[in-house]
PDB file of N, CA and C in Angstrom:
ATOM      1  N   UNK A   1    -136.858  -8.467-135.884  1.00  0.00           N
ATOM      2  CA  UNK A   1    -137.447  -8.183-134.589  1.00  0.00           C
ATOM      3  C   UNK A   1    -136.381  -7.610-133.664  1.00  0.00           C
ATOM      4  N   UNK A   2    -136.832  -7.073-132.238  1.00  0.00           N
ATOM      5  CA  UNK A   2    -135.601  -6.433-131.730  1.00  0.00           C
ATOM      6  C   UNK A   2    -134.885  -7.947-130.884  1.00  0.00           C
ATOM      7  N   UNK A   3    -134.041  -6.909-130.353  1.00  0.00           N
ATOM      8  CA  UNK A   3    -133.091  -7.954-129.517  1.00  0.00           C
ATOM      9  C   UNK A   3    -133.502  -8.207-128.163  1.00  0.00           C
ATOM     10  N   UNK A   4    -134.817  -7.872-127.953  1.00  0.00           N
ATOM     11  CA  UNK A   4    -135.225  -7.891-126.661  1.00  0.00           C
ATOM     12  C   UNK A   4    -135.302  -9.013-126.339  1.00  0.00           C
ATOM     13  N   UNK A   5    -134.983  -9.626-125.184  1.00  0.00           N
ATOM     14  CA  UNK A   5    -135.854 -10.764-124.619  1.00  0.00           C
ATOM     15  C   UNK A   5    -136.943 -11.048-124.009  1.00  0.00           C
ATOM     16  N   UNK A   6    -137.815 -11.737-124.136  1.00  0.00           N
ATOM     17  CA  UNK A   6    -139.171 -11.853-123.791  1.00  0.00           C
ATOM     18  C   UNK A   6    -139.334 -12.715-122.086  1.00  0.00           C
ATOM     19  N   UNK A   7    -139.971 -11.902-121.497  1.00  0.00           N
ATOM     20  CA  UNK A   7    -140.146 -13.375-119.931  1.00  0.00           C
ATOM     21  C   UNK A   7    -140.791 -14.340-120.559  1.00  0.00           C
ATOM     22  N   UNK A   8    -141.163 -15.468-119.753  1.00  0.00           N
ATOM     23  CA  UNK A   8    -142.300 -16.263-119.918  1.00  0.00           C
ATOM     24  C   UNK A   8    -143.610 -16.035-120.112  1.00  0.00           C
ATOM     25  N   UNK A   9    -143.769 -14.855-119.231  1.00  0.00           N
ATOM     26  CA  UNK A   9    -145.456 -15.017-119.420  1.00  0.00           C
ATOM     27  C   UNK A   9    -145.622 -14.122-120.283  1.00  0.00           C
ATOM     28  N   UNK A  10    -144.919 -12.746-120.229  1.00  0.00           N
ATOM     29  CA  UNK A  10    -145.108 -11.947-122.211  1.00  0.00           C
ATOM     30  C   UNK A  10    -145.268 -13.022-123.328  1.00  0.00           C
ATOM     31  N   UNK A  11    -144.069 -13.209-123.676  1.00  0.00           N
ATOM     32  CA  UNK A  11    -143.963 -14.701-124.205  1.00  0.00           C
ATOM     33  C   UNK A  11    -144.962 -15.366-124.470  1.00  0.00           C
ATOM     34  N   UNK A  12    -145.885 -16.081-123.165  1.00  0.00           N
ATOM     35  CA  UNK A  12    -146.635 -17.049-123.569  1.00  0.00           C
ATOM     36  C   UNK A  12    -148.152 -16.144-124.224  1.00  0.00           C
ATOM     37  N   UNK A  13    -147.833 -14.651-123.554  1.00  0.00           N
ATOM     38  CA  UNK A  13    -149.618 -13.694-123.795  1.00  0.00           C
ATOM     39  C   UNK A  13    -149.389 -13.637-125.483  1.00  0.00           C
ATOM     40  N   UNK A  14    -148.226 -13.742-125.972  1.00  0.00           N
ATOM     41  CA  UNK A  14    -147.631 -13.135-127.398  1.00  0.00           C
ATOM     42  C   UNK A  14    -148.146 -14.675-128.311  1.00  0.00           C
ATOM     43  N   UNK A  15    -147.662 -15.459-127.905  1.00  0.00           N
ATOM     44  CA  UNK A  15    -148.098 -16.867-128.566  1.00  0.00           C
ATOM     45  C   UNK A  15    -149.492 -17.245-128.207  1.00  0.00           C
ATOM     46  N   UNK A  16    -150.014 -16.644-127.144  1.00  0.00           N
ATOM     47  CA  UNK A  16    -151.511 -17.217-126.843  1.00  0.00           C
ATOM     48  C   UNK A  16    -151.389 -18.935-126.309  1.00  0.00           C
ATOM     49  N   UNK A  17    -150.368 -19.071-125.811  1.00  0.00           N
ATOM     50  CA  UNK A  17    -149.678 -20.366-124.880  1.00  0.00           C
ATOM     51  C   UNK A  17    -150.226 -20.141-123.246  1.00  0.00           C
ATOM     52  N   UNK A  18    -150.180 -21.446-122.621  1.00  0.00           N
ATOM     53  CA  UNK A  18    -149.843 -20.991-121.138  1.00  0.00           C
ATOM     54  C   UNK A  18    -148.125 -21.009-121.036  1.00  0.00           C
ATOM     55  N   UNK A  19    -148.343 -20.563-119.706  1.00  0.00           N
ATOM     56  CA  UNK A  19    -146.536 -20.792-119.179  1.00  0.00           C
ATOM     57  C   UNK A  19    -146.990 -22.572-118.657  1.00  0.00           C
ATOM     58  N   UNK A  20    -147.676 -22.542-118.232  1.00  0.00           N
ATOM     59  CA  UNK A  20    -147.068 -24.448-117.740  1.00  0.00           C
ATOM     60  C   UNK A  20    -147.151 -24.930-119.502  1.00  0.00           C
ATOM     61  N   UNK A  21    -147.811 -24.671-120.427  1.00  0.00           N
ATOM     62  CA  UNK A  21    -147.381 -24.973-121.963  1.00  0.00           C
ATOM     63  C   UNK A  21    -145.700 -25.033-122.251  1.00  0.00           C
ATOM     64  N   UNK A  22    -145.601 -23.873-122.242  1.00  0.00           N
ATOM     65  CA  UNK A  22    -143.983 -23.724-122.272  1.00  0.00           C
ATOM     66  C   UNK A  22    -143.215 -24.321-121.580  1.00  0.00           C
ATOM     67  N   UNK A  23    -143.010 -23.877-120.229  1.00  0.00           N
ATOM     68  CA  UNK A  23    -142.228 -25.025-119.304  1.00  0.00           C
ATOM     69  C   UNK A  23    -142.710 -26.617-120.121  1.00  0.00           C
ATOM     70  N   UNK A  24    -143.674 -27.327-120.179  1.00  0.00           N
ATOM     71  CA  UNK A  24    -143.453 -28.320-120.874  1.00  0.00           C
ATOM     72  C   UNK A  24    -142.815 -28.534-122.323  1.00  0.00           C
ATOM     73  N   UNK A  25    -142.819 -27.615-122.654  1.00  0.00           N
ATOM     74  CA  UNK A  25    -142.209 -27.797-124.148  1.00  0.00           C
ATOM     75  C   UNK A  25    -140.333 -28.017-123.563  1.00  0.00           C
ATOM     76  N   UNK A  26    -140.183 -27.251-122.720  1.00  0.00           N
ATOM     77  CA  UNK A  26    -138.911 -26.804-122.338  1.00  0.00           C
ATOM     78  C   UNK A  26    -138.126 -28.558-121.879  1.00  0.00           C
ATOM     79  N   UNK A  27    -138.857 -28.726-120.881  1.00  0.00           N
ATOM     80  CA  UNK A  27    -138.799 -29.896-120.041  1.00  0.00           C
ATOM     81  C   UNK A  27    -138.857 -31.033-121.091  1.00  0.00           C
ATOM     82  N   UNK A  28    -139.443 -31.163-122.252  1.00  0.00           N
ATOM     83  CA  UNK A  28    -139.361 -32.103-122.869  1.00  0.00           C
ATOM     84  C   UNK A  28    -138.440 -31.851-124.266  1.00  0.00           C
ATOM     85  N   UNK A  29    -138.082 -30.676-124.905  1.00  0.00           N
ATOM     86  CA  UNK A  29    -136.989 -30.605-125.740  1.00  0.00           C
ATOM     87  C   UNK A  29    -137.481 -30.034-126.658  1.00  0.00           C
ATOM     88  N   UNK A  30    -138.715 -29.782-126.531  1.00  0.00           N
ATOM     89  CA  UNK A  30    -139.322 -29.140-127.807  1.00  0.00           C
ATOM     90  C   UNK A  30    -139.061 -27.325-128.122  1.00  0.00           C
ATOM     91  N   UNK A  31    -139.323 -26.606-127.678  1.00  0.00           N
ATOM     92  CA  UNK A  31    -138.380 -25.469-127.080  1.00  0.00           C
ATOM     93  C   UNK A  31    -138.019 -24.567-126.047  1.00  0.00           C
ATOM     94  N   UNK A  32    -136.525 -24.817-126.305  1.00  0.00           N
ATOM     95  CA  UNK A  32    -135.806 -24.602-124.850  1.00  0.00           C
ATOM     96  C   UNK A  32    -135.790 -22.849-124.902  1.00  0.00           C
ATOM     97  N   UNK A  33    -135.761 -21.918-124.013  1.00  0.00           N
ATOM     98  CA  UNK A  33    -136.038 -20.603-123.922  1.00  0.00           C
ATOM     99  C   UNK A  33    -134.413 -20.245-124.267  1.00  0.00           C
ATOM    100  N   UNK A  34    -134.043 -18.852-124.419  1.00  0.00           N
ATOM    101  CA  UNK A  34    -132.880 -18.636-125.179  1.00  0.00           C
ATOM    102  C   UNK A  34    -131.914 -18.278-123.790  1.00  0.00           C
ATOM    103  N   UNK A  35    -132.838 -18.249-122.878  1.00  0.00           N
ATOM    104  CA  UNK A  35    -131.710 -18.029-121.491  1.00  0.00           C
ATOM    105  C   UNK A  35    -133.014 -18.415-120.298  1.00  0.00           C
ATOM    106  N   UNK A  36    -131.909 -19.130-119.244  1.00  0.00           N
ATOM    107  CA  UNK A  36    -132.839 -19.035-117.937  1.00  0.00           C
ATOM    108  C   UNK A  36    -131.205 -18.529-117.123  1.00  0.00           C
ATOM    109  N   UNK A  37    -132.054 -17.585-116.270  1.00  0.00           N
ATOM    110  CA  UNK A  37    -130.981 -17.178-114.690  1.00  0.00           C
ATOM    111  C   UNK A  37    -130.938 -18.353-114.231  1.00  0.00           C
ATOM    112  N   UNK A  38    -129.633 -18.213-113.934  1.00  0.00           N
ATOM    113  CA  UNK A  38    -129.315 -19.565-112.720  1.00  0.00           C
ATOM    114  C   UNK A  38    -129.580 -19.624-111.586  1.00  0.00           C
ATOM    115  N   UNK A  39    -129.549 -18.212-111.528  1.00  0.00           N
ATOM    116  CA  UNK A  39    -130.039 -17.674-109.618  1.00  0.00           C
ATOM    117  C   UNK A  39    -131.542 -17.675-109.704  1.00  0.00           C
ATOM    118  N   UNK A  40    -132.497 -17.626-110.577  1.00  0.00           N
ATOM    119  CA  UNK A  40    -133.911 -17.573-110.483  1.00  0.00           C
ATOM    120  C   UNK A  40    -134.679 -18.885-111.367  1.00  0.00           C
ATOM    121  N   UNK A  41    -133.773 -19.360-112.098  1.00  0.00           N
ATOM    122  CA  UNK A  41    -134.528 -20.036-113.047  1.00  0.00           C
ATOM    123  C   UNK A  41    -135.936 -19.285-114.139  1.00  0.00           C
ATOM    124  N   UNK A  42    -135.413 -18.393-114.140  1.00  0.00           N
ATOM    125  CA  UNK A  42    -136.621 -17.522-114.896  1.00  0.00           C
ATOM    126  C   UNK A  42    -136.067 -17.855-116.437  1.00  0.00           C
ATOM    127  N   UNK A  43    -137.117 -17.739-117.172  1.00  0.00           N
ATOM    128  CA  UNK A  43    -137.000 -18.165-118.554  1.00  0.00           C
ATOM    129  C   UNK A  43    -137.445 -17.055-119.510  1.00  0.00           C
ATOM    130  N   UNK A  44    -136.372 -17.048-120.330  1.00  0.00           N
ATOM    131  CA  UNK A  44    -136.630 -15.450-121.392  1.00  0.00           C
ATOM    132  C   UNK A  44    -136.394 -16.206-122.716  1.00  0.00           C
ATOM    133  N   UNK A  45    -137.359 -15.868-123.667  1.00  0.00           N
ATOM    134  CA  UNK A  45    -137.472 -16.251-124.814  1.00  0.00           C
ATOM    135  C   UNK A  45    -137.136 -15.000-125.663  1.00  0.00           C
ATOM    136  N   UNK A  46    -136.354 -15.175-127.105  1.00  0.00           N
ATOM    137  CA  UNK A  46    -136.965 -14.493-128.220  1.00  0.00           C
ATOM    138  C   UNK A  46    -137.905 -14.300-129.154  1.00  0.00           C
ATOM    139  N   UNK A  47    -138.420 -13.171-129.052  1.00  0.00           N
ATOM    140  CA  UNK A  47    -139.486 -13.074-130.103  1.00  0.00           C
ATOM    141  C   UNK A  47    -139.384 -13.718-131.583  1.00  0.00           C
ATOM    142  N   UNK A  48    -138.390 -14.133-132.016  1.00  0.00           N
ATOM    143  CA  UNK A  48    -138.444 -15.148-133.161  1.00  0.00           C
ATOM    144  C   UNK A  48    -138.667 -16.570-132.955  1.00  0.00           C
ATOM    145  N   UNK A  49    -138.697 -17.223-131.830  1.00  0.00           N
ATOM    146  CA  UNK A  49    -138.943 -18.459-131.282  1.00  0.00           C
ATOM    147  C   UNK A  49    -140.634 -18.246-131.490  1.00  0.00           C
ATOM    148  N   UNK A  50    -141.238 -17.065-132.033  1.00  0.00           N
ATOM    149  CA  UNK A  50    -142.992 -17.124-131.979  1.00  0.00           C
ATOM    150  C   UNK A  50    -143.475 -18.395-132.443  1.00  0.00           C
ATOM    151  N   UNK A  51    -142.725 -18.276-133.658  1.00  0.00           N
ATOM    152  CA  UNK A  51    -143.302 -19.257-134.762  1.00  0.00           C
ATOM    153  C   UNK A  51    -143.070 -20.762-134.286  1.00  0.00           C
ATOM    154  N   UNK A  52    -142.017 -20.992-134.097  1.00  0.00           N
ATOM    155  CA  UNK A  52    -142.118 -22.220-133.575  1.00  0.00           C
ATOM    156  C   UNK A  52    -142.922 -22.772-132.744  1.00  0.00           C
ATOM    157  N   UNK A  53    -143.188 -21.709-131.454  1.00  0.00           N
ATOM    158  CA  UNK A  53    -143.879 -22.260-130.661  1.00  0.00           C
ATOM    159  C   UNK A  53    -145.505 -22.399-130.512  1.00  0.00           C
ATOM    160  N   UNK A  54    -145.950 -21.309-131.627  1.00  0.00           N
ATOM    161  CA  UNK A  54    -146.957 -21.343-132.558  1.00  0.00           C
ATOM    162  C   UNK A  54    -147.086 -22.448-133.286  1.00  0.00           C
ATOM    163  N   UNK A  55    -146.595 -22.959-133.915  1.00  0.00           N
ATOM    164  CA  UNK A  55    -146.069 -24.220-135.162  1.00  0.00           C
ATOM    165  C   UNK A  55    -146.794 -25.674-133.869  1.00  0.00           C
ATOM    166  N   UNK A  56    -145.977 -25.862-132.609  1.00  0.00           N
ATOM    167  CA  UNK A  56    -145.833 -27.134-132.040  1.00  0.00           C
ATOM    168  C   UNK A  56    -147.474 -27.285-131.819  1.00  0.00           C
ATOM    169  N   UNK A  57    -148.188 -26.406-131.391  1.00  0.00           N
ATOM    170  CA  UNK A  57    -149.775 -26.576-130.972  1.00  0.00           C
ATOM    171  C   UNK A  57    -149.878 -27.323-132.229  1.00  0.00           C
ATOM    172  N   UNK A  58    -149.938 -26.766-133.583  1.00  0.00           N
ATOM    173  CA  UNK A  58    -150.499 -27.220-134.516  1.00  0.00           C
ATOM    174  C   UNK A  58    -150.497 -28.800-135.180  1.00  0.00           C
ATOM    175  N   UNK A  59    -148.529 -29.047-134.748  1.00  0.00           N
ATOM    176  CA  UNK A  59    -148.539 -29.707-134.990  1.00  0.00           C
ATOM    177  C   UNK A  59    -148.924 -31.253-134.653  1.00  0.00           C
ATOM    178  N   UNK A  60    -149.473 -30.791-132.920  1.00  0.00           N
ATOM    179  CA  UNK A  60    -149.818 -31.946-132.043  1.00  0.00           C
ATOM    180  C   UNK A  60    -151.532 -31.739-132.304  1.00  0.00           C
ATOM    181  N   UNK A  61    -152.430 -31.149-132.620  1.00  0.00           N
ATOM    182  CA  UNK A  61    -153.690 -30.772-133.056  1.00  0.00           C
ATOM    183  C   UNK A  61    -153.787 -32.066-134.595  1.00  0.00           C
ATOM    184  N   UNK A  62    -152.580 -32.331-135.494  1.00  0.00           N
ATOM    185  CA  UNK A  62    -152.354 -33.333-136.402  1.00  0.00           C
ATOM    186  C   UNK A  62    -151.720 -34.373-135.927  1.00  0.00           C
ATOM    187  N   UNK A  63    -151.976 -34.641-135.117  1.00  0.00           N
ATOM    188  CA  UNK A  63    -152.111 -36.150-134.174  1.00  0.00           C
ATOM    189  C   UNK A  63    -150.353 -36.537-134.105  1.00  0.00           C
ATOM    190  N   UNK A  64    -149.454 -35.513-134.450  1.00  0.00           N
ATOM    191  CA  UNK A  64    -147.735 -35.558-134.875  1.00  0.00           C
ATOM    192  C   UNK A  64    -147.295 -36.160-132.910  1.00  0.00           C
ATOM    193  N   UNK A  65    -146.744 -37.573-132.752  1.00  0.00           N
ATOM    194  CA  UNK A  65    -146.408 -37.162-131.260  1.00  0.00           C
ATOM    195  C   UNK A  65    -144.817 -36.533-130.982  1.00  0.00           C
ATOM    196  N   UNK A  66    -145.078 -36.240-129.680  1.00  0.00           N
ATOM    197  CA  UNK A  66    -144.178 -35.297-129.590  1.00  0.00           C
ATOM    198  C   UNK A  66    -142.575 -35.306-130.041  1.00  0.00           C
ATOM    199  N   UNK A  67    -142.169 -37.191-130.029  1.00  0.00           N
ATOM    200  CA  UNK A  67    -141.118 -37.198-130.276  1.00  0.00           C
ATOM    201  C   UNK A  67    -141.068 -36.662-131.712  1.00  0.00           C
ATOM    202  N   UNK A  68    -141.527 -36.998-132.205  1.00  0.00           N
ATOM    203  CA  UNK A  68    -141.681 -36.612-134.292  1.00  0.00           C
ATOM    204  C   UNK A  68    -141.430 -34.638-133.961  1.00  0.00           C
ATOM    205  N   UNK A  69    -142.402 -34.110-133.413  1.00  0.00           N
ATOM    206  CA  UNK A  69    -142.445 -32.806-133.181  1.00  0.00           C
ATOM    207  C   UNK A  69    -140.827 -32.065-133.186  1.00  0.00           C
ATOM    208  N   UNK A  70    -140.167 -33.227-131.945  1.00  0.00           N
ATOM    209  CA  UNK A  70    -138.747 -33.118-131.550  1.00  0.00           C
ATOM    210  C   UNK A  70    -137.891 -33.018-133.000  1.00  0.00           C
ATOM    211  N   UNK A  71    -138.034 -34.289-133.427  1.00  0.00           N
ATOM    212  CA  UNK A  71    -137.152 -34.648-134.302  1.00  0.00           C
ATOM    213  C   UNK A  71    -136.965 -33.423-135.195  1.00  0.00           C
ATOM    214  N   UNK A  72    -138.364 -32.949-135.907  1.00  0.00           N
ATOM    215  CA  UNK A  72    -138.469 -31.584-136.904  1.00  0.00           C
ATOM    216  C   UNK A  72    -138.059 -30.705-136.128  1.00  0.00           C
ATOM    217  N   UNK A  73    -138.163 -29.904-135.001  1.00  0.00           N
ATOM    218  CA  UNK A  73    -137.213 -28.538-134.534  1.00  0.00           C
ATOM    219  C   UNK A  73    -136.212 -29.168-134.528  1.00  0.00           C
ATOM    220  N   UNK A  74    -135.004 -29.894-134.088  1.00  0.00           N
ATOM    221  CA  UNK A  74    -133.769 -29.538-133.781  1.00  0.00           C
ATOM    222  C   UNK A  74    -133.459 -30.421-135.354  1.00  0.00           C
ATOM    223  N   UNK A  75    -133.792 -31.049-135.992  1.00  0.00           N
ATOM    224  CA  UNK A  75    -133.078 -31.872-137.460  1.00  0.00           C
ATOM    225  C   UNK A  75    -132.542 -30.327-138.585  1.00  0.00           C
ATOM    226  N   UNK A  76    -133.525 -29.231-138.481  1.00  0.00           N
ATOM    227  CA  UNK A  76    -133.581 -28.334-139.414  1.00  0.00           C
ATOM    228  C   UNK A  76    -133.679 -27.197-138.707  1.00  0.00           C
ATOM    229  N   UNK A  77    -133.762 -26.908-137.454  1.00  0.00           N
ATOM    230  CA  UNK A  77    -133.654 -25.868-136.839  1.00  0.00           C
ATOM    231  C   UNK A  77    -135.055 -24.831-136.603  1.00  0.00           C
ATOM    232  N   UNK A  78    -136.056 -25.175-137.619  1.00  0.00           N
ATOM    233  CA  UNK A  78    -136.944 -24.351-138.146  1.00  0.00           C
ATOM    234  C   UNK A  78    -137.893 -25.746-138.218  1.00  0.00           C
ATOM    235  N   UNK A  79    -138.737 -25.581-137.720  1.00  0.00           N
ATOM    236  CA  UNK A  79    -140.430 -26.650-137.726  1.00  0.00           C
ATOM    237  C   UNK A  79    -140.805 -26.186-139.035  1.00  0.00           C
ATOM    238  N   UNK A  80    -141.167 -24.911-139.674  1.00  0.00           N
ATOM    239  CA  UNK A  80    -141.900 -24.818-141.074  1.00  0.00           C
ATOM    240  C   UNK A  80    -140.673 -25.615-142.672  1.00  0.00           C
ATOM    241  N   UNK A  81    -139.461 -25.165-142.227  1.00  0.00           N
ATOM    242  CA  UNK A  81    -138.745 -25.180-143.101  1.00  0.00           C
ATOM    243  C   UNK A  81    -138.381 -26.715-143.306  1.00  0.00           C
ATOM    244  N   UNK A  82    -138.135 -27.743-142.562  1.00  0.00           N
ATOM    245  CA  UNK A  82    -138.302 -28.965-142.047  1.00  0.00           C
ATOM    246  C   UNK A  82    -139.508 -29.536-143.056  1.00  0.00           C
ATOM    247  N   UNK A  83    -140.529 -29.397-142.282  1.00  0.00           N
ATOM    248  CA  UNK A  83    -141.885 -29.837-143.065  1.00  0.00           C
ATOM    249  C   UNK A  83    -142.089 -29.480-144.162  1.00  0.00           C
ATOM    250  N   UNK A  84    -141.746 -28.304-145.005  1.00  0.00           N
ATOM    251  CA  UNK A  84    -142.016 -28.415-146.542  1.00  0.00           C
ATOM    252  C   UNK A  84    -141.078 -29.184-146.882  1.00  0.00           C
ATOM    253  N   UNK A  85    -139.907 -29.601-146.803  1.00  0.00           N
ATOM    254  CA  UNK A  85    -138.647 -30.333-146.900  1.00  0.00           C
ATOM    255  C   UNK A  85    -139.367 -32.067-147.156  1.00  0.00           C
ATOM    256  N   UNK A  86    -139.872 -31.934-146.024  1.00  0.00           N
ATOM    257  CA  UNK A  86    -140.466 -33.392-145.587  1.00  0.00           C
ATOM    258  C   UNK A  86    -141.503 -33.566-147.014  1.00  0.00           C
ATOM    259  N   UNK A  87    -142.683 -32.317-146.633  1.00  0.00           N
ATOM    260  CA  UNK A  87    -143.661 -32.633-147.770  1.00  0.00           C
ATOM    261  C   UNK A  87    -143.192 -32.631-149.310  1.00  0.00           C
ATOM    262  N   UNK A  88    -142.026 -31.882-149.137  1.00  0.00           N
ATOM    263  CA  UNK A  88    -141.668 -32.443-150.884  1.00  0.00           C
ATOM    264  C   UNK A  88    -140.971 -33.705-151.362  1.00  0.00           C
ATOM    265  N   UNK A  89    -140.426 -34.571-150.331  1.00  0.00           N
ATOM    266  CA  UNK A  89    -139.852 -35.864-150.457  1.00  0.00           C
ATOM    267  C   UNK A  89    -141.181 -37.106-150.449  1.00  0.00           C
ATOM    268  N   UNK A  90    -141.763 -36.277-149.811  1.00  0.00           N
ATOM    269  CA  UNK A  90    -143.404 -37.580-150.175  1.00  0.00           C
ATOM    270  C   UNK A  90    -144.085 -37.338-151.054  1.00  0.00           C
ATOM    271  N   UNK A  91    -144.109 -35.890-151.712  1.00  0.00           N
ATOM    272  CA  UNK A  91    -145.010 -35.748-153.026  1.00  0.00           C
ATOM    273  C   UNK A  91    -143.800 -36.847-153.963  1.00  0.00           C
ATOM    274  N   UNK A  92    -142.462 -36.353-153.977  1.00  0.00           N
ATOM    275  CA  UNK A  92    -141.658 -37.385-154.890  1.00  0.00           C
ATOM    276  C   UNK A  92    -141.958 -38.882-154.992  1.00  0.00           C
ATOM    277  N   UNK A  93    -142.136 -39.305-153.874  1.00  0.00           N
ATOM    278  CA  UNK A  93    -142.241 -40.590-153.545  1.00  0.00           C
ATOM    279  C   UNK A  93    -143.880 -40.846-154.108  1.00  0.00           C
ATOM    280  N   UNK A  94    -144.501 -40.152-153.584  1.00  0.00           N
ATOM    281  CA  UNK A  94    -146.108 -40.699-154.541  1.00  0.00           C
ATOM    282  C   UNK A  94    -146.191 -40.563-155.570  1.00  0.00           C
ATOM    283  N   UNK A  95    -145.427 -39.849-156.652  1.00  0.00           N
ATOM    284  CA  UNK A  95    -145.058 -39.334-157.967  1.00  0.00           C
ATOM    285  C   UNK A  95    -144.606 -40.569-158.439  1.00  0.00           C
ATOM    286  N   UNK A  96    -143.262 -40.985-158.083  1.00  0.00           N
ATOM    287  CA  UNK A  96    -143.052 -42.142-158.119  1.00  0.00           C
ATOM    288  C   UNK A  96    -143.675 -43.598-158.188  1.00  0.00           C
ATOM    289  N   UNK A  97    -144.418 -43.504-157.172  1.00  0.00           N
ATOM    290  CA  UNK A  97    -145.579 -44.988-157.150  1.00  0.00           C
ATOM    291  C   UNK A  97    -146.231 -45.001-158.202  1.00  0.00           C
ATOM    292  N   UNK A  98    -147.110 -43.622-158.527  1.00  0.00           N
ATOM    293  CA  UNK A  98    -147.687 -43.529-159.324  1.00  0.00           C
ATOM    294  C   UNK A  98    -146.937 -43.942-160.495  1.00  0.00           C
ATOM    295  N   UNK A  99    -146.085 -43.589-160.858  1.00  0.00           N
ATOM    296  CA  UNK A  99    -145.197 -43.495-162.122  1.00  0.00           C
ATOM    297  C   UNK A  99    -145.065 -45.212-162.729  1.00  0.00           C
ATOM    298  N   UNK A 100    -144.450 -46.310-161.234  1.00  0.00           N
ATOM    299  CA  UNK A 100    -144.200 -47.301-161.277  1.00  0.00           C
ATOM    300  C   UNK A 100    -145.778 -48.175-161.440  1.00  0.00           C
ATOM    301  N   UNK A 101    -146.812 -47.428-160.477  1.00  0.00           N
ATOM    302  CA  UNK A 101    -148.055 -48.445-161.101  1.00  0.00           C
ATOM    303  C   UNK A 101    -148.433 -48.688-162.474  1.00  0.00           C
ATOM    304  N   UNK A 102    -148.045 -46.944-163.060  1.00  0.00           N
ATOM    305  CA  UNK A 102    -148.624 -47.024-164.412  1.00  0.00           C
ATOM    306  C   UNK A 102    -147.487 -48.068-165.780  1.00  0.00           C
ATOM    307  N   UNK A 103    -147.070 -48.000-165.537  1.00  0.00           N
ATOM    308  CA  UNK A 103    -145.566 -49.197-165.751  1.00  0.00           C
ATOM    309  C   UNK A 103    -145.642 -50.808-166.070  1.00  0.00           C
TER     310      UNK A 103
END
């Protein structure tokens, strides 16, 4: 993608977010914009932050609360890459049970 930076409200028309969405994501840690002016407090995102911020709706739509949400962006950097991570340590683990019931 380019190197442009995105305002807030491009930003939020691009994700299909509000801006008070964002500002809350911001305010609570979920994601922080890649620059705010100090003199305006204006908030500019990158267009690769889409996904993530695409990703957090979804993941609170699966009842995930927000701290959990937290934990997956900043543990792995990446919310998708995180969660297959996650989902392949619990398929192991039910593999496992299974393995030990049949036993």
């Amino acid at each position: 993608m380019r190197d442009e930076l995105l305002t807030i409200g491009r930003f939020a028309r691009l994700c299909r977010l509000s801006v008070k969405q964002l500002r809350h994501y911001d305010d609570t840690g979920l994601l922080a914009p890649v620059r705010v002016d100090a003199g305006t407090g204006y908030r500019s995102y990158a267009p690769e932050q889409a996904r993530d911020a695409l990703t957090i709706p979804l993941l609170r739509d699966m009842d995930l609360p927000l701290s959990g949400e937290a934990r997956y962006l900043f543990r792995a950097g990446s919310v998708l890459g995180d969660l297959s991570r996650v989902e392949r340590e619990a398929m192991r683990a039910l593999s496992r049970l299974g393995s030990e019931a049949r036993a």
